[in-house]
PDB file of N, CA and C in Angstrom:
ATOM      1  N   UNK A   1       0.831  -1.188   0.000  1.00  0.00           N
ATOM      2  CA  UNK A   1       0.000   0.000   0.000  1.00  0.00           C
ATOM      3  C   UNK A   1       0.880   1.258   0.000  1.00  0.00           C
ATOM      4  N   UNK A   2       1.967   1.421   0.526  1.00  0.00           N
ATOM      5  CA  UNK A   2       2.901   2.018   0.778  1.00  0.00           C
ATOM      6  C   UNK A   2       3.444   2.838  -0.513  1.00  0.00           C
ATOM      7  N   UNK A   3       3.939   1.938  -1.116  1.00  0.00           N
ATOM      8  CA  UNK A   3       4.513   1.771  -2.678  1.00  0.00           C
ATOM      9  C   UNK A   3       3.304   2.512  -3.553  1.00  0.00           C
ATOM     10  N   UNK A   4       2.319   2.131  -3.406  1.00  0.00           N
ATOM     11  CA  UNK A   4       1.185   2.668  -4.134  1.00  0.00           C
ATOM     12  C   UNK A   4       0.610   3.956  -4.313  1.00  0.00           C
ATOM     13  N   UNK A   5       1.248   4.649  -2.664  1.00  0.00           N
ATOM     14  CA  UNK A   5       0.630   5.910  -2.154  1.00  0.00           C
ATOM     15  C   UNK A   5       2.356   6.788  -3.002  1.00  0.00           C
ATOM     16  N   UNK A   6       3.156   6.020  -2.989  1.00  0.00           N
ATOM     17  CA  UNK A   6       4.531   6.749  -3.611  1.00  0.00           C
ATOM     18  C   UNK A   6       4.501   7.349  -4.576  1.00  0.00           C
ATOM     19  N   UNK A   7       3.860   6.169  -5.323  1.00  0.00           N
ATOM     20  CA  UNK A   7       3.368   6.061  -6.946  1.00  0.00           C
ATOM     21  C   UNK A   7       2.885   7.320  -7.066  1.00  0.00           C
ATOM     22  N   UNK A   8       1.927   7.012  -6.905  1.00  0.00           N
ATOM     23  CA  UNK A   8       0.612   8.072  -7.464  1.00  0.00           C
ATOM     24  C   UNK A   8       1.079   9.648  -6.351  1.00  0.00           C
ATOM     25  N   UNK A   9       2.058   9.869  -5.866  1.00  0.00           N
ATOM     26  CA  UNK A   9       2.088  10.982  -4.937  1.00  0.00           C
ATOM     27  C   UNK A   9       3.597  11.841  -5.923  1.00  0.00           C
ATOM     28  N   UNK A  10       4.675  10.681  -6.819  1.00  0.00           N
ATOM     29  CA  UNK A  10       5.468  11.135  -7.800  1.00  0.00           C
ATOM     30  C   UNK A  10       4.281  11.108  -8.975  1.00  0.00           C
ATOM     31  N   UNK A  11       3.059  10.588  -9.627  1.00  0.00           N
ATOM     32  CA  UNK A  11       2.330  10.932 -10.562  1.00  0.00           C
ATOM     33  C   UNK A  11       2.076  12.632 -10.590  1.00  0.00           C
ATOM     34  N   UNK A  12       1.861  12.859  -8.986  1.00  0.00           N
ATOM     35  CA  UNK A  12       0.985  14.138  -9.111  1.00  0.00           C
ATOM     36  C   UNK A  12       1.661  15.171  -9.213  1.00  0.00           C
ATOM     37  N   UNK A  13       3.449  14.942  -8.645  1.00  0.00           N
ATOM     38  CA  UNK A  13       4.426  16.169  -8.544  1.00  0.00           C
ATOM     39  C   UNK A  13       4.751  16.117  -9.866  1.00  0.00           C
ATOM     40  N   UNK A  14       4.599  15.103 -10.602  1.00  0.00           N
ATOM     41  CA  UNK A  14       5.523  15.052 -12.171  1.00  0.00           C
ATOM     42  C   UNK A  14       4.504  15.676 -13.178  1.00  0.00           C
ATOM     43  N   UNK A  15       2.737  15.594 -13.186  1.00  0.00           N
ATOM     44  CA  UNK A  15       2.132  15.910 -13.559  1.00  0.00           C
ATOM     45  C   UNK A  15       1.906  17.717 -13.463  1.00  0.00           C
ATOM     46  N   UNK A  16       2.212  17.883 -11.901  1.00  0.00           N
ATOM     47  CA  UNK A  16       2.645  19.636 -11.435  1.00  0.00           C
ATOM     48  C   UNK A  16       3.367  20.158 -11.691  1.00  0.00           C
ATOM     49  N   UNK A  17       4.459  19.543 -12.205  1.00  0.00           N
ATOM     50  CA  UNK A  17       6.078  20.397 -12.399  1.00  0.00           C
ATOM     51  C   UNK A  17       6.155  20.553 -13.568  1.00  0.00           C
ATOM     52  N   UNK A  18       4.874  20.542 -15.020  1.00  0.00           N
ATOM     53  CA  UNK A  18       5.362  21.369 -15.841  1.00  0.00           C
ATOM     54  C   UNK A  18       4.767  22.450 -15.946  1.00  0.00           C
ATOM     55  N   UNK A  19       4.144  22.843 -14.791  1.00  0.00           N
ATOM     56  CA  UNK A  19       3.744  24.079 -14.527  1.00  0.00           C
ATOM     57  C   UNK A  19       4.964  25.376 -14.800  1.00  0.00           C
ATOM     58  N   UNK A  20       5.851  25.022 -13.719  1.00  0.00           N
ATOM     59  CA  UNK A  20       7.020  25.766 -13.466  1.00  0.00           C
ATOM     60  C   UNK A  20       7.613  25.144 -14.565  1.00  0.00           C
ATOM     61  N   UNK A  21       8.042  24.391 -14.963  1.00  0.00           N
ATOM     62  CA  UNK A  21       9.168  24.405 -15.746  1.00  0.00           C
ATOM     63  C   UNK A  21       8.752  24.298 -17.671  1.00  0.00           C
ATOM     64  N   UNK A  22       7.770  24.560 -17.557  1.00  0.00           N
ATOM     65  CA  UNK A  22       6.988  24.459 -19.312  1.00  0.00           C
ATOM     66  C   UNK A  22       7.790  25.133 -20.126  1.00  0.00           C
ATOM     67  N   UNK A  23       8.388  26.478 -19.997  1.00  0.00           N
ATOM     68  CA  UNK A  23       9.556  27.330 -20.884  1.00  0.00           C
ATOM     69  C   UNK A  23      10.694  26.286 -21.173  1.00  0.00           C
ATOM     70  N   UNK A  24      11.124  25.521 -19.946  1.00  0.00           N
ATOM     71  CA  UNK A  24      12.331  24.824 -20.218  1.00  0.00           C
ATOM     72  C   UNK A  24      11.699  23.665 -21.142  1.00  0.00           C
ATOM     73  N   UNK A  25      10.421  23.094 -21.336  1.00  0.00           N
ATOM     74  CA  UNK A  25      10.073  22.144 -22.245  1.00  0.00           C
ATOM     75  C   UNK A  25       9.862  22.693 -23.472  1.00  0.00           C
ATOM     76  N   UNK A  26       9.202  23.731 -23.450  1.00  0.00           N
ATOM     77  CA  UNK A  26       8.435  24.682 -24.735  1.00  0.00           C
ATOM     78  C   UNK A  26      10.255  24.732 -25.420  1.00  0.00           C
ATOM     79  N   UNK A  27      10.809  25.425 -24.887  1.00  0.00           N
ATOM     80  CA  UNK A  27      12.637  25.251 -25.551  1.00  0.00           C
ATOM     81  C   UNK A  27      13.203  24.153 -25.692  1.00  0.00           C
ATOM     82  N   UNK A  28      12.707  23.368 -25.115  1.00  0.00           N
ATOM     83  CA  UNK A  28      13.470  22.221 -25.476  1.00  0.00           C
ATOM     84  C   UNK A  28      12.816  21.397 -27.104  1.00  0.00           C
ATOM     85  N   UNK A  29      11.708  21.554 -27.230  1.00  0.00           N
ATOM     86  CA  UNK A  29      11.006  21.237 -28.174  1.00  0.00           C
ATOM     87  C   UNK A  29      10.885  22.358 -29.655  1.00  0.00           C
ATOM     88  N   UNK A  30      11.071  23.855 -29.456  1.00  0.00           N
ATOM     89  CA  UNK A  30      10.913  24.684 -30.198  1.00  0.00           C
ATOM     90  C   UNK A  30      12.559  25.904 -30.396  1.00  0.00           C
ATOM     91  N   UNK A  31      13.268  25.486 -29.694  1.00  0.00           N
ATOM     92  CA  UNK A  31      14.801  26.407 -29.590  1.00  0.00           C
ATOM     93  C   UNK A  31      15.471  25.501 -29.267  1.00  0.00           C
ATOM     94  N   UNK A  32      16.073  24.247 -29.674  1.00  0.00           N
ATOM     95  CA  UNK A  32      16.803  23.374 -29.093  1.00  0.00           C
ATOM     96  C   UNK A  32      17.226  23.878 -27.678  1.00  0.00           C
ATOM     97  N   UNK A  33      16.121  23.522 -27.047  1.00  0.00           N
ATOM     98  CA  UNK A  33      17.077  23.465 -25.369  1.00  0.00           C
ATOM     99  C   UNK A  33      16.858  22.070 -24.681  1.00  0.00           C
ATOM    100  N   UNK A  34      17.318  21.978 -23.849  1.00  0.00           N
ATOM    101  CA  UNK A  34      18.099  20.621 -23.109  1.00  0.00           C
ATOM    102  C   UNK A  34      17.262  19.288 -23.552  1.00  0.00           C
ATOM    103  N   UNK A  35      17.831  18.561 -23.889  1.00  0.00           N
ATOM    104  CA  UNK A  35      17.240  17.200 -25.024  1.00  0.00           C
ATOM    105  C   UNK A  35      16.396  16.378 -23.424  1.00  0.00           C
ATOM    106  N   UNK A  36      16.973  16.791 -22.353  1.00  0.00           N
ATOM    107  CA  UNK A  36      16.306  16.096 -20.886  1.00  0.00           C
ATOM    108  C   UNK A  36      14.563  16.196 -20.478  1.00  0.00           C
ATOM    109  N   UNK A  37      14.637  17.901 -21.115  1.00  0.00           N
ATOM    110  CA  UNK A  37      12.723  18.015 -20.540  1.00  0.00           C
ATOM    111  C   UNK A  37      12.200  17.927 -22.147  1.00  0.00           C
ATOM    112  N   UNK A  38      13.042  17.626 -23.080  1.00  0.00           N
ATOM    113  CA  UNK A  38      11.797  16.908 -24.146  1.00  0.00           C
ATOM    114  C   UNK A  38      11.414  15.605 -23.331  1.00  0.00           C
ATOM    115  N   UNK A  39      12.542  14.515 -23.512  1.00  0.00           N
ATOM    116  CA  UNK A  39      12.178  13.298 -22.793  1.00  0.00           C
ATOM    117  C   UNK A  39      11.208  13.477 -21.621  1.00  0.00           C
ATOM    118  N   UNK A  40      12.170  14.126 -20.836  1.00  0.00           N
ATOM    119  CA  UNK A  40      11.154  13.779 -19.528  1.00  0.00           C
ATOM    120  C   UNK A  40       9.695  14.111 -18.936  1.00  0.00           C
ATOM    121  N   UNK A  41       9.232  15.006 -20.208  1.00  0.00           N
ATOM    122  CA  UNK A  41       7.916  15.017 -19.952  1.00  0.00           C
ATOM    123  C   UNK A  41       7.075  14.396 -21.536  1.00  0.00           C
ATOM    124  N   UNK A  42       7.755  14.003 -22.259  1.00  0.00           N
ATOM    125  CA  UNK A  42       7.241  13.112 -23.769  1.00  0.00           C
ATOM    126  C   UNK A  42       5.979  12.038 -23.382  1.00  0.00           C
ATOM    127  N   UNK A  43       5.824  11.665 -22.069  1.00  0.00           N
ATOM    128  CA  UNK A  43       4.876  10.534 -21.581  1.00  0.00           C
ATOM    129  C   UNK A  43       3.702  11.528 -21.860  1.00  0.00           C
ATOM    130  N   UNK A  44       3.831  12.901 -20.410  1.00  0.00           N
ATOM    131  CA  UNK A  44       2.925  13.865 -20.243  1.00  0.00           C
ATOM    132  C   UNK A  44       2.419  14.221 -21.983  1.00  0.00           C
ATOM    133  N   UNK A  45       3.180  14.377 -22.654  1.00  0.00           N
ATOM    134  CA  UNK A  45       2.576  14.962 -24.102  1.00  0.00           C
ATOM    135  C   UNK A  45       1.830  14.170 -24.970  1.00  0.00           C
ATOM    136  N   UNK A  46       2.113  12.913 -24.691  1.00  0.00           N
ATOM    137  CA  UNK A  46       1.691  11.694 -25.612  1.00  0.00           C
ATOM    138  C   UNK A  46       0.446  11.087 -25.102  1.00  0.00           C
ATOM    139  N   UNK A  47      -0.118  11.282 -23.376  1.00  0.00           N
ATOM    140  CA  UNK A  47      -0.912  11.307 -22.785  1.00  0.00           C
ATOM    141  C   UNK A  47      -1.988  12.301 -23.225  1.00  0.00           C
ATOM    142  N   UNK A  48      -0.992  13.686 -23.246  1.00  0.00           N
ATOM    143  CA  UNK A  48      -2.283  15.056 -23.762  1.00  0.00           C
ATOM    144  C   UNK A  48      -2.895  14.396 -24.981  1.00  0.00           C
ATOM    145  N   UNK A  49      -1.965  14.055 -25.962  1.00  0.00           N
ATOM    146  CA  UNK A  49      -2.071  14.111 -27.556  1.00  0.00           C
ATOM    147  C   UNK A  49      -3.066  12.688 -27.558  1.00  0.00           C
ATOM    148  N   UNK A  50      -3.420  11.945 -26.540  1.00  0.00           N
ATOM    149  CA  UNK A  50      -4.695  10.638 -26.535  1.00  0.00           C
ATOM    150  C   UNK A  50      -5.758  10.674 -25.845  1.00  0.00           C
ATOM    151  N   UNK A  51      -5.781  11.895 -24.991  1.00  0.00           N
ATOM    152  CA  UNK A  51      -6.851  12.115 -24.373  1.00  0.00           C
ATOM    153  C   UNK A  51      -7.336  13.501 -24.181  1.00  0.00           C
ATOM    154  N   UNK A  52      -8.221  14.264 -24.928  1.00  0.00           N
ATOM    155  CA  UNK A  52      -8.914  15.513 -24.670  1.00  0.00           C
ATOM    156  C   UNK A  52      -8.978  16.226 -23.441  1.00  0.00           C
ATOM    157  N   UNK A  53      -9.395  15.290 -22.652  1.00  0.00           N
ATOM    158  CA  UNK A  53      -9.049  15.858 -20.657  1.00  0.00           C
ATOM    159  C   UNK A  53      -8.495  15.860 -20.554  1.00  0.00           C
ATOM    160  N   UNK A  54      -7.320  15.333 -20.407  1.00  0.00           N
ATOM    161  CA  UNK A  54      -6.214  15.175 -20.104  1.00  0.00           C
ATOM    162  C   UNK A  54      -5.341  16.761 -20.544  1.00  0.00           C
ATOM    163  N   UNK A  55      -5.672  16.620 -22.075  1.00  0.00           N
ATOM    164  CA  UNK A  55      -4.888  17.786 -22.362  1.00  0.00           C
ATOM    165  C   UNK A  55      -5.869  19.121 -22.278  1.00  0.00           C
ATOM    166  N   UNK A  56      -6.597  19.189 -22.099  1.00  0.00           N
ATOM    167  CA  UNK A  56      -7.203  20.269 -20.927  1.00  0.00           C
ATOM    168  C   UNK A  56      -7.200  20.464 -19.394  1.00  0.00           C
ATOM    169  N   UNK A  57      -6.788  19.496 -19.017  1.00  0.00           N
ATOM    170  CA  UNK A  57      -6.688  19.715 -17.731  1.00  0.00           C
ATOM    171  C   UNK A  57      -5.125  20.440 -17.536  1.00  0.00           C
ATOM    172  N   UNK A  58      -3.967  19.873 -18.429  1.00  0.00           N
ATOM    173  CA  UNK A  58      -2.747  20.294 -18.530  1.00  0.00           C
ATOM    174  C   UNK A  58      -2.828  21.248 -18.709  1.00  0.00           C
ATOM    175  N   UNK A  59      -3.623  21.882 -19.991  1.00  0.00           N
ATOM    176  CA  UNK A  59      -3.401  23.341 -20.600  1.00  0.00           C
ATOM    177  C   UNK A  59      -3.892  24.602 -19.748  1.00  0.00           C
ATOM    178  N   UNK A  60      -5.132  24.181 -19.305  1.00  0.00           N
ATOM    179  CA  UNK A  60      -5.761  25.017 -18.074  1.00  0.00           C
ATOM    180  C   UNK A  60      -4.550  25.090 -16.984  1.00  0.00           C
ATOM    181  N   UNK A  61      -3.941  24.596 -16.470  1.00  0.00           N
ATOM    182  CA  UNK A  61      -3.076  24.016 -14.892  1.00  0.00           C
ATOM    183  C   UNK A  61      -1.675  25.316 -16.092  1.00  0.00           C
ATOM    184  N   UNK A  62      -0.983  24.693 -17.215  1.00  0.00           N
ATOM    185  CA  UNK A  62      -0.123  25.772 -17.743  1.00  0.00           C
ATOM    186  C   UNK A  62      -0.209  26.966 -18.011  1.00  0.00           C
ATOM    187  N   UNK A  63      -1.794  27.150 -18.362  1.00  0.00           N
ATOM    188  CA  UNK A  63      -2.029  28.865 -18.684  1.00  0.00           C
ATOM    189  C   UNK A  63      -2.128  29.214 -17.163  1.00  0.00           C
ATOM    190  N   UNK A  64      -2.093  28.738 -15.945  1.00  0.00           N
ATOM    191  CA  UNK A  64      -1.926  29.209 -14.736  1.00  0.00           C
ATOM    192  C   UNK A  64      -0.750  29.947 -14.483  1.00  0.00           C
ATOM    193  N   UNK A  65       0.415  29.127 -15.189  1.00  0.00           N
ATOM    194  CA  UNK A  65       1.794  29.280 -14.816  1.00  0.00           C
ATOM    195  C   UNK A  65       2.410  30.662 -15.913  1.00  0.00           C
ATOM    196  N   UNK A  66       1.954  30.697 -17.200  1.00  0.00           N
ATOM    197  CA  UNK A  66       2.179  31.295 -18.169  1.00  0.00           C
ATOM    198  C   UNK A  66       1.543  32.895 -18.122  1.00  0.00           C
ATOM    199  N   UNK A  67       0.580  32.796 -17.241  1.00  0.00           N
ATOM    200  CA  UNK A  67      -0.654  34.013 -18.056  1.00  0.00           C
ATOM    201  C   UNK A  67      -0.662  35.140 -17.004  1.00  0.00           C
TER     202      UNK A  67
END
């Protein structure tokens, strides 16, 4: 149960942190910047890009960070 509550408690910080760090992805994808936050959030994008909520719930949560 332990393991489970870990899980899903790194789901929610990894799902939060491209709040703050979206410029360093948005560059990494559009100005060659660091080849690390393409990868490391490519799950998060490929998730948006299969599910409509999903990528509204992201985009809403980023125009927080952006606007």
């Amino acid at each position: 149960m332990r393991i489970a509550v870990q899980l899903m408690a790194f789901a929610v910080v990894y799902v939060l942190s491209i709040g703050p760090l979206f410029w360093q992805w948005y560059a990494a994808w559009n100005a060659n910047g660091s080849y690390f936050f393409a990868a490391f959030y490519e799950p998060l994008r490929v998730a948006c890009e299969k599910s409509e909520t999903v990528r509204n719930a992201v985009n809403w949560y980023i125009n927080l960070w952006i606007s």
